[in-house]
C-alpha atoms as a PDB file:
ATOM      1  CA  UNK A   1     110.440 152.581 107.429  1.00  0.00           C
ATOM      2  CA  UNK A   2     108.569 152.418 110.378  1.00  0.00           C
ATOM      3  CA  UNK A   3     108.989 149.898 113.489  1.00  0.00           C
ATOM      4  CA  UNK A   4     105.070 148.315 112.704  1.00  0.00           C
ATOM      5  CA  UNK A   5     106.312 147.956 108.867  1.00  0.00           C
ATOM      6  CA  UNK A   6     109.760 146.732 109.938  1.00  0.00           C
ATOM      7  CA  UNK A   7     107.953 144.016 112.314  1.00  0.00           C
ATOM      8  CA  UNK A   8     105.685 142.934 109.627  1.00  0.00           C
ATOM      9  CA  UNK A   9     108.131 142.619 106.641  1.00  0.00           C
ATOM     10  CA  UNK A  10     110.634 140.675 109.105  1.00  0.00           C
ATOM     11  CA  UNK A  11     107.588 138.618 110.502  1.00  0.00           C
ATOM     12  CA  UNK A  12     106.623 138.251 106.762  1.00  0.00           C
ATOM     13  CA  UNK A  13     109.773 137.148 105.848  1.00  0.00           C
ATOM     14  CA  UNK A  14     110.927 134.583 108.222  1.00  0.00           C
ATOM     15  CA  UNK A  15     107.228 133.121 108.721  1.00  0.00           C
ATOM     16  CA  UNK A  16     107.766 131.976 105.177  1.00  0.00           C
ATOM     17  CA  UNK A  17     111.159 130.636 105.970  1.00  0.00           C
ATOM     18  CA  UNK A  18     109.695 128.719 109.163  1.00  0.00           C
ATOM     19  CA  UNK A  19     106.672 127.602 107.008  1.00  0.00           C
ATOM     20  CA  UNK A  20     109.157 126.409 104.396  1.00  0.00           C
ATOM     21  CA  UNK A  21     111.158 124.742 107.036  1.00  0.00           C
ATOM     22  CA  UNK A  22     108.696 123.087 108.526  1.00  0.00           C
ATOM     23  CA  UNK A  23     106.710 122.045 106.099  1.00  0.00           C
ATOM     24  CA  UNK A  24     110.065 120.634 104.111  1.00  0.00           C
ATOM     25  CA  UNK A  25     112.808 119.677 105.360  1.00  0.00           C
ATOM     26  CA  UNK A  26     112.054 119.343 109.205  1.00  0.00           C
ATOM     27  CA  UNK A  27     108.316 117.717 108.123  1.00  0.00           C
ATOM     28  CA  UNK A  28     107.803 115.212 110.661  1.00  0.00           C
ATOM     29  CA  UNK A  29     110.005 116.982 113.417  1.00  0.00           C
ATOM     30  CA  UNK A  30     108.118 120.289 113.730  1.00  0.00           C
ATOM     31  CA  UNK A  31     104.597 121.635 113.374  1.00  0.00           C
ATOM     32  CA  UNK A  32     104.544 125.258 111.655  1.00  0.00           C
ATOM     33  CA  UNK A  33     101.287 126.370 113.911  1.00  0.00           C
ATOM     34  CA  UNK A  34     103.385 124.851 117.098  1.00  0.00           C
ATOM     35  CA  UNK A  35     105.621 127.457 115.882  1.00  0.00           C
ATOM     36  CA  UNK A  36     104.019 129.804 115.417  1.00  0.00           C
ATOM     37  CA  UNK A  37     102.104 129.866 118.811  1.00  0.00           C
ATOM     38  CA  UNK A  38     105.186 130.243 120.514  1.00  0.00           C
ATOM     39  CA  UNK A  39     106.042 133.180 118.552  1.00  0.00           C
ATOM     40  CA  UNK A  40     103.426 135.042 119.659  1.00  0.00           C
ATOM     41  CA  UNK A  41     104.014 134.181 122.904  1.00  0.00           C
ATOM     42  CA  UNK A  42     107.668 135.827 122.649  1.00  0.00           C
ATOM     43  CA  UNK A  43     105.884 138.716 121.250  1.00  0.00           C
ATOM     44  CA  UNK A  44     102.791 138.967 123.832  1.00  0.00           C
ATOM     45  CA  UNK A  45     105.231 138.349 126.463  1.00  0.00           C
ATOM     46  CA  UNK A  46     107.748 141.743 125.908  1.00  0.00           C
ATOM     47  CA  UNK A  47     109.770 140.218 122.670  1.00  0.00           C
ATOM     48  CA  UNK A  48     113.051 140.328 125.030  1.00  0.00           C
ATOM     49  CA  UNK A  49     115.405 137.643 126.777  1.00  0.00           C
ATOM     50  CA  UNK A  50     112.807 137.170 129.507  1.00  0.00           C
ATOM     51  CA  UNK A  51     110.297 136.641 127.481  1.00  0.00           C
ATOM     52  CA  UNK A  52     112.211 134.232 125.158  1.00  0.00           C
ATOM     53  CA  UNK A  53     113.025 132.211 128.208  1.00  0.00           C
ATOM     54  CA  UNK A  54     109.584 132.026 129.832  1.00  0.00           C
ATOM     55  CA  UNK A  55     108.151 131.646 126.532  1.00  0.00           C
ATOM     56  CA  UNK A  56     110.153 128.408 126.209  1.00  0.00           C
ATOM     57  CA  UNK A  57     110.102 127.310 129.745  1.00  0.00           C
ATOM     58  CA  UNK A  58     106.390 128.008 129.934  1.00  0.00           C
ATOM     59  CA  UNK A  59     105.817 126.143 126.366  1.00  0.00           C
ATOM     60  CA  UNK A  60     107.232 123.357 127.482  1.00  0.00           C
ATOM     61  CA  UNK A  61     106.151 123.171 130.913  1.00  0.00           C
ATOM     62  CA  UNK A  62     102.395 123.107 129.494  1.00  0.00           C
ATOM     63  CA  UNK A  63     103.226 120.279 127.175  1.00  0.00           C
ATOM     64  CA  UNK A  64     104.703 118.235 129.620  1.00  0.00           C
ATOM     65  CA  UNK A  65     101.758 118.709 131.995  1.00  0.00           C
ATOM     66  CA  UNK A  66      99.504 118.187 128.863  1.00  0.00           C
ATOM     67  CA  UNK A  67     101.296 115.085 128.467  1.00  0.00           C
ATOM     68  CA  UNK A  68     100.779 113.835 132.108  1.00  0.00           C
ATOM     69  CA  UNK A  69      97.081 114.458 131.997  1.00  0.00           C
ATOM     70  CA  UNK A  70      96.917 112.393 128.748  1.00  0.00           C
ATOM     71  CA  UNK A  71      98.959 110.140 130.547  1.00  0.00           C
ATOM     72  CA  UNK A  72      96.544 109.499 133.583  1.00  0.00           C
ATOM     73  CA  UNK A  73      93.039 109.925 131.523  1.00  0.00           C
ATOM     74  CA  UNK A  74      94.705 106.952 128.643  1.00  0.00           C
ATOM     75  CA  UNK A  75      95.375 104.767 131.592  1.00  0.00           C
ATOM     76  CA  UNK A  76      93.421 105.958 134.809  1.00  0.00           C
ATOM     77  CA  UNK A  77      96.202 104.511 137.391  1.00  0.00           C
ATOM     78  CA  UNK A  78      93.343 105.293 140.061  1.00  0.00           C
ATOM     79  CA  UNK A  79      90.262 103.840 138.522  1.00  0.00           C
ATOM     80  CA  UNK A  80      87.949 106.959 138.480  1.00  0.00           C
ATOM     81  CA  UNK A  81      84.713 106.385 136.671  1.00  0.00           C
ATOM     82  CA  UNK A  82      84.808 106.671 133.228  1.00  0.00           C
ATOM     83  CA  UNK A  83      82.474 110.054 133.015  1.00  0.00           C
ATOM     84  CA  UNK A  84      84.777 112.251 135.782  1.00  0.00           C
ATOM     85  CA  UNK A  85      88.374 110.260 135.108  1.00  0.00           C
ATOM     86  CA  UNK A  86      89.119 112.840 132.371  1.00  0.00           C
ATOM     87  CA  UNK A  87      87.880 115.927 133.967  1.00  0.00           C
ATOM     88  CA  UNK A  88      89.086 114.983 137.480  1.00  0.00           C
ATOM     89  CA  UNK A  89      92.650 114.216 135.957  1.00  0.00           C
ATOM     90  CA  UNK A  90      92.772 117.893 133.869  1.00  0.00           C
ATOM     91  CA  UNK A  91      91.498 119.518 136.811  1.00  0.00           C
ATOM     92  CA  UNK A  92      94.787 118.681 138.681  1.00  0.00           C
ATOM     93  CA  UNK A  93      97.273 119.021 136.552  1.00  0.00           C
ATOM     94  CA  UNK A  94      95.497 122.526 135.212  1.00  0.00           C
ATOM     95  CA  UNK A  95      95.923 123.633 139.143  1.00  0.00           C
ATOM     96  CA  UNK A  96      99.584 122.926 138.780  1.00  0.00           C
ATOM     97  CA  UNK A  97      99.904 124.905 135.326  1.00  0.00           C
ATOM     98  CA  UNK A  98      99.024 128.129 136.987  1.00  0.00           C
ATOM     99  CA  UNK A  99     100.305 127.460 140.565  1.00  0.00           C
ATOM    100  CA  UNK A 100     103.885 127.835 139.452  1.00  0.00           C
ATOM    101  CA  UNK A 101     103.471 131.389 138.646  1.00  0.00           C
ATOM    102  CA  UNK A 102     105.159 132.602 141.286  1.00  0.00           C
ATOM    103  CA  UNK A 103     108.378 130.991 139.879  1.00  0.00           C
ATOM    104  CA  UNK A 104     109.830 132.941 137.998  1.00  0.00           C
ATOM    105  CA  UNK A 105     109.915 131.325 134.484  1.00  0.00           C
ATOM    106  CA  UNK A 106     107.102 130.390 134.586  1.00  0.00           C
ATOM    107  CA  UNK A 107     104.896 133.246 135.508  1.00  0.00           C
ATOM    108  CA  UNK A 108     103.723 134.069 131.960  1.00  0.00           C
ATOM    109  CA  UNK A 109     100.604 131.477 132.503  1.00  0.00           C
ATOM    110  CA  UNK A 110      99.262 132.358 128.990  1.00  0.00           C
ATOM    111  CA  UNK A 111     102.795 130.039 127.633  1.00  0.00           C
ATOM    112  CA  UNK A 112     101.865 127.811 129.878  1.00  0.00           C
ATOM    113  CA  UNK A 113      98.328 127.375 128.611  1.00  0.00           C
ATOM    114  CA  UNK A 114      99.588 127.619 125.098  1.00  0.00           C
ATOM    115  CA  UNK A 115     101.960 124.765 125.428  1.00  0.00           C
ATOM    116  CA  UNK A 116      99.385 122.720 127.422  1.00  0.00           C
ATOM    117  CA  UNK A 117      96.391 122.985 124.742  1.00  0.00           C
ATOM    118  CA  UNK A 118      98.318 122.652 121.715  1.00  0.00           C
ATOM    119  CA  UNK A 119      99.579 119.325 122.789  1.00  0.00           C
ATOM    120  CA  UNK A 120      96.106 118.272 123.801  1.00  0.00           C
ATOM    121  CA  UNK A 121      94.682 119.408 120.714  1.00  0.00           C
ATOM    122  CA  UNK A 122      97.545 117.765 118.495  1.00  0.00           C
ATOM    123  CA  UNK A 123      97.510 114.255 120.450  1.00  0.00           C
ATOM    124  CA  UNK A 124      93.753 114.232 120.452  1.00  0.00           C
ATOM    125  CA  UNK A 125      93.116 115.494 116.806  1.00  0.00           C
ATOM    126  CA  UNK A 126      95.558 113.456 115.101  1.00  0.00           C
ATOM    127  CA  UNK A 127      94.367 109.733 114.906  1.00  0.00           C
ATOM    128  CA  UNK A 128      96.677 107.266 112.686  1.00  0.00           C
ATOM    129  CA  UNK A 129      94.638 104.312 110.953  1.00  0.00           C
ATOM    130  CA  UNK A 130      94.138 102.277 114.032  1.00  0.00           C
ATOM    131  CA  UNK A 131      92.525 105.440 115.074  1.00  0.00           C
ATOM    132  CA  UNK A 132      95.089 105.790 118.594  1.00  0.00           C
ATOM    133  CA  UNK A 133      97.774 108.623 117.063  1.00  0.00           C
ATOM    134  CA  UNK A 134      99.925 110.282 119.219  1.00  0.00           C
ATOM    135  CA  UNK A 135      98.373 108.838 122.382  1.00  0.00           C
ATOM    136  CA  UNK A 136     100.276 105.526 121.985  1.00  0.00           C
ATOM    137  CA  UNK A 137     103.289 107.819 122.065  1.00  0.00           C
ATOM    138  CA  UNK A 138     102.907 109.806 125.061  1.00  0.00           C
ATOM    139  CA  UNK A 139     106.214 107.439 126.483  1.00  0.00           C
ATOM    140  CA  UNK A 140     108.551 107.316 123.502  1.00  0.00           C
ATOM    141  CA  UNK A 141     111.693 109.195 123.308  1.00  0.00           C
ATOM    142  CA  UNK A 142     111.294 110.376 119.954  1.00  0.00           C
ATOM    143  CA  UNK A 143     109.060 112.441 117.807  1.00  0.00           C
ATOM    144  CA  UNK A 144     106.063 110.340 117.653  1.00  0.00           C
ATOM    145  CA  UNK A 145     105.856 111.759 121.390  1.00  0.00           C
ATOM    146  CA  UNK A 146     103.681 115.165 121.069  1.00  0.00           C
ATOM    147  CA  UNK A 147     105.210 116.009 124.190  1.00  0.00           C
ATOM    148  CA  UNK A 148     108.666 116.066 122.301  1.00  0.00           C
ATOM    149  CA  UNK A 149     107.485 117.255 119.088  1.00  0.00           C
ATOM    150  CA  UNK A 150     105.576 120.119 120.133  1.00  0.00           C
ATOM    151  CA  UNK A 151     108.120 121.095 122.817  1.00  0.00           C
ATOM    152  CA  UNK A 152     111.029 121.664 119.581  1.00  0.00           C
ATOM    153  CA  UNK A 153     108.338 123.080 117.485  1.00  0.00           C
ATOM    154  CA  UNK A 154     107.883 125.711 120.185  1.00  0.00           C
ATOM    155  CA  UNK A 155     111.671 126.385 121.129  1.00  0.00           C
ATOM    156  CA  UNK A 156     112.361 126.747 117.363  1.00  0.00           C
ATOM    157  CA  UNK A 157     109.213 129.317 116.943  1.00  0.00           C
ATOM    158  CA  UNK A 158     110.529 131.089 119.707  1.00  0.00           C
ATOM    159  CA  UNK A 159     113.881 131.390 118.438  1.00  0.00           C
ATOM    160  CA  UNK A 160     112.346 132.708 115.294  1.00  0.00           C
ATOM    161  CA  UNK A 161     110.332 135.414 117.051  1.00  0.00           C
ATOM    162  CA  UNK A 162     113.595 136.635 118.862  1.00  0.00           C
ATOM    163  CA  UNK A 163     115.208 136.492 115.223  1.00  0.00           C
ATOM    164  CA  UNK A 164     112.441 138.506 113.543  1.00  0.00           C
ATOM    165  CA  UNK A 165     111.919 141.002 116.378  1.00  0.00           C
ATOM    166  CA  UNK A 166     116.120 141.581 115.927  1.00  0.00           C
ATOM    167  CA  UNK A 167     115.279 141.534 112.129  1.00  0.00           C
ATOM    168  CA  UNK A 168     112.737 144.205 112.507  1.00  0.00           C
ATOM    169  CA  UNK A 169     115.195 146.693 114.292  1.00  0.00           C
ATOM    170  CA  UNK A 170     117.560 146.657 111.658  1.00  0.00           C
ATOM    171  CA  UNK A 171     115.098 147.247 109.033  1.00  0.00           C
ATOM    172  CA  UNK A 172     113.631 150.321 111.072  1.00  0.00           C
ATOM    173  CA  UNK A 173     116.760 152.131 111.464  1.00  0.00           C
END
């Protein structure tokens, strides 16, 4: 079989177990696209050790930023008008996404980004009835936090990209 088959059947394979998992019995604690975002990172990032490290570190390092900018712009500790408060506040903590790239695990600034706009996107897209979501969560120490939630949902897809790129090599041989 060869290695692009091999990659695709394994991919094929455990992208239905993740969806399964995720959208079963760990409903609530992961997000499948989460997931799968940091697979791809693995993958765009050498599919090795390194890159399952920085893909994590980086993943999670966005998200928490992410989370600090949502942070500031919900409660605008300095008081910036209204109309620059949110641009002013992702300005700053987008310089410090990409200034860390000289360290080490964290020089893949793509994961970075990744982890960063997912959690944006999920805490801003995502309103409950009193039409706040994940915002009024940006502080609690569970899954209701996007921070948290996206930051397992990405370790776990990475994991999985590891596992399928592993899978891939035994089905090539």
């Amino acid at each position: 079989m060869s290695k692009l088959t091999a990659l695709a059947l394994s991919i094929a394979i455990l992208g239905g177990v993740w969806a399964f998992l995720a959208l079963g019995p760990l409903a609530g604690s992961v997000l499948v696209w989460a997931g799968f975002i940091a697979w791809g990172s693995y993958f765009h990032s050498g599919a090795d050790g390194a890159a399952l490290q920085k893909t994590i570190a980086g993943t999670i390092y966005g998200a928490i930023l992410a989370g600090i900018a949502l942070f500031l712009v919900v409660n605008n500790p300095v008081g910036l008008p209204g109309a620059i408060a949110a641009p002013a506040y992702v300005a700053v903590t987008v310089f410090f996404l990409v200034i860390v790239a000289s360290i080490n695990l964290l020089s893949v600034v793509p994961a970075n980004v990744y982890g960063y706009a997912a959690t944006v996107a999920y805490a801003l897209h995502q309103p409950t009835a009193d039409g706040v979501g994940p915002l009024a969560s940006l502080t609690a120490a569970d899954l209701t936090n996007p921070v948290l939630l996206l930051s397992l949902s990405f370790v776990i897809g990475a994991l999985f990209g590891l596992v399928s790129g592993k899978l891939a090599g035994v089905l090539g041989k």
